[in-house]
Protein backbone atom coordinates (compact mmCIF):
# COMPACT_ATOMS: atom_id res chain seq x y z
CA UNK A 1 145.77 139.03 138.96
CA UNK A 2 144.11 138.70 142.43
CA UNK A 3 145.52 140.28 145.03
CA UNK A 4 145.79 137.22 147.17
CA UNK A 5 146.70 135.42 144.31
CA UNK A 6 150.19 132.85 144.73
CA UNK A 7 151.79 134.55 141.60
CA UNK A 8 153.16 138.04 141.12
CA UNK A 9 152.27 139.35 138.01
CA UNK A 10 156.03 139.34 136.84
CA UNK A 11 156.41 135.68 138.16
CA UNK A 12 154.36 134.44 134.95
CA UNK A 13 156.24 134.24 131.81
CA UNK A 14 154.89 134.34 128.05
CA UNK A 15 153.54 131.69 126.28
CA UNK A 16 155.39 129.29 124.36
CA UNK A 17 154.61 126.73 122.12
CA UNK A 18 151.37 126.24 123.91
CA UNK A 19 152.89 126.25 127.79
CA UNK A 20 152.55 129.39 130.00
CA UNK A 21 156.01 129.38 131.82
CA UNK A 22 155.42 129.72 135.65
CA UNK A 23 158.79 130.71 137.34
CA UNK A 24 160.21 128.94 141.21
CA UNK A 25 161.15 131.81 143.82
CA UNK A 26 164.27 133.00 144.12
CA UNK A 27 165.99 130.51 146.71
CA UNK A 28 163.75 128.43 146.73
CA UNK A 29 165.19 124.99 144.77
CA UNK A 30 162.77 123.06 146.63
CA UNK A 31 159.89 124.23 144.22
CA UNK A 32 161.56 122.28 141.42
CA UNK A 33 163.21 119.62 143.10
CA UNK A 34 162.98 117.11 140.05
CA UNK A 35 165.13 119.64 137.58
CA UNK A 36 167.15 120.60 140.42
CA UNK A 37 168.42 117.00 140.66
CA UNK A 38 168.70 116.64 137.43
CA UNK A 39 170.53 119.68 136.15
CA UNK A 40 173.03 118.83 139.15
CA UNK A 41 173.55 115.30 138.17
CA UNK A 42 174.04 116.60 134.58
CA UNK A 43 176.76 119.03 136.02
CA UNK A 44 178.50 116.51 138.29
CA UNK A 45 178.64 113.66 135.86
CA UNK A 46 179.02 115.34 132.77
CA UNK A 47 179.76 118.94 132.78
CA UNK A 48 182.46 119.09 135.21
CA UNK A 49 183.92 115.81 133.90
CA UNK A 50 185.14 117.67 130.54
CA UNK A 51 186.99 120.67 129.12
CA UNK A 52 184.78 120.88 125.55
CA UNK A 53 187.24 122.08 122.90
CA UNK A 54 184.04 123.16 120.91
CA UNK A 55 180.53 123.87 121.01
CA UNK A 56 180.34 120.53 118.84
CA UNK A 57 182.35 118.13 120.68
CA UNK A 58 179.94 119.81 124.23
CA UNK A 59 176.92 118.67 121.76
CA UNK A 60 178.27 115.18 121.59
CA UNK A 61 179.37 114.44 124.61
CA UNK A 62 176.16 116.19 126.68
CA UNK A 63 174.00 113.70 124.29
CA UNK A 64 175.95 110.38 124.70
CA UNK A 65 175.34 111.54 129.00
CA UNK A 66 171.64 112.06 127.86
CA UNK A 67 171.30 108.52 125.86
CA UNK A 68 172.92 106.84 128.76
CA UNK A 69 170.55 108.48 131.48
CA UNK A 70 167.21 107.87 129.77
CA UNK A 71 168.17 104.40 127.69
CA UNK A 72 170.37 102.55 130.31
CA UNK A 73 169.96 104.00 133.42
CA UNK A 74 167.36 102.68 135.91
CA UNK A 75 166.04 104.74 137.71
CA UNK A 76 164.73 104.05 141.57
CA UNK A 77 162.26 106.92 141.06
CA UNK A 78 160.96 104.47 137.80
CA UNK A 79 160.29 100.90 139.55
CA UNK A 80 164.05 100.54 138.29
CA UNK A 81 163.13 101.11 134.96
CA UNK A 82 164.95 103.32 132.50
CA UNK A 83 163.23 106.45 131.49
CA UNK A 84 162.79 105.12 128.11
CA UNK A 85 161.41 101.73 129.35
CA UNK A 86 158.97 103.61 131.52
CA UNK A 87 157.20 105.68 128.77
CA UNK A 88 157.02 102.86 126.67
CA UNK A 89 155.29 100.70 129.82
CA UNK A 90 152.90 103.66 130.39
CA UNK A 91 151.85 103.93 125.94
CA UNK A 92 150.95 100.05 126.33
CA UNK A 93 148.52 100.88 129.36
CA UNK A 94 145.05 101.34 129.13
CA UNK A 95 143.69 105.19 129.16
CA UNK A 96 142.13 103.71 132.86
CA UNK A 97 145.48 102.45 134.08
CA UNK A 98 147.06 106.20 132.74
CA UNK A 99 147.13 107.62 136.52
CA UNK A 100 149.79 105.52 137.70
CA UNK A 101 152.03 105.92 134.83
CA UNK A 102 151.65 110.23 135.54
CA UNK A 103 153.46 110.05 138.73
């Protein structure tokens, strides 16, 4: 790795299933700001709101909160559109039109 490189050698993880793993900072949330919201709306609306009695009844619960955000739940960052209704708006697009639906 270059000296002047952004990475330290020990910031880049293995590879897996196809996908180098690139680390954030320490401290520095900012990096990731997309799974940072997430994982904290995940915590605040659905972690925190239970006491799982089992590993099973977490499962459940963590993937009715998961059908909910990506089937029902616009989303501003998505036109308003759920996550689900998105991807299926940027399949029917034309390879040219692709851009648009990639931010």
């Amino acid at each position: 790795m270059a000296p002047n490189s952004n990475h330290a050698p020990w910031k880049i993880g293995p590879i897996v299933g196809g996908v180098q793993l690139d680390f954030i900072r320490p401290g520095k949330p900012v990096e990731n700001a997309f799974i940072e919201s997430f994982n904290g709306r995940l915590r605040d609306e659905c972690l925190n709101m239970h006491q799982f009695a089992s590993l099973a009844e977490a499962q459940a619960i963590i993937e009715a909160w998961r059908m909910d955000y990506n089937h029902h739940r616009p989303h501003s960052s998505l036109g308003h559109l759920t996550p689900n209704e998105f991807v299926a708006q940027c399949q029917a697009k034309p390879i040219a039109e692709e851009a648009v639906c990639s931010s």
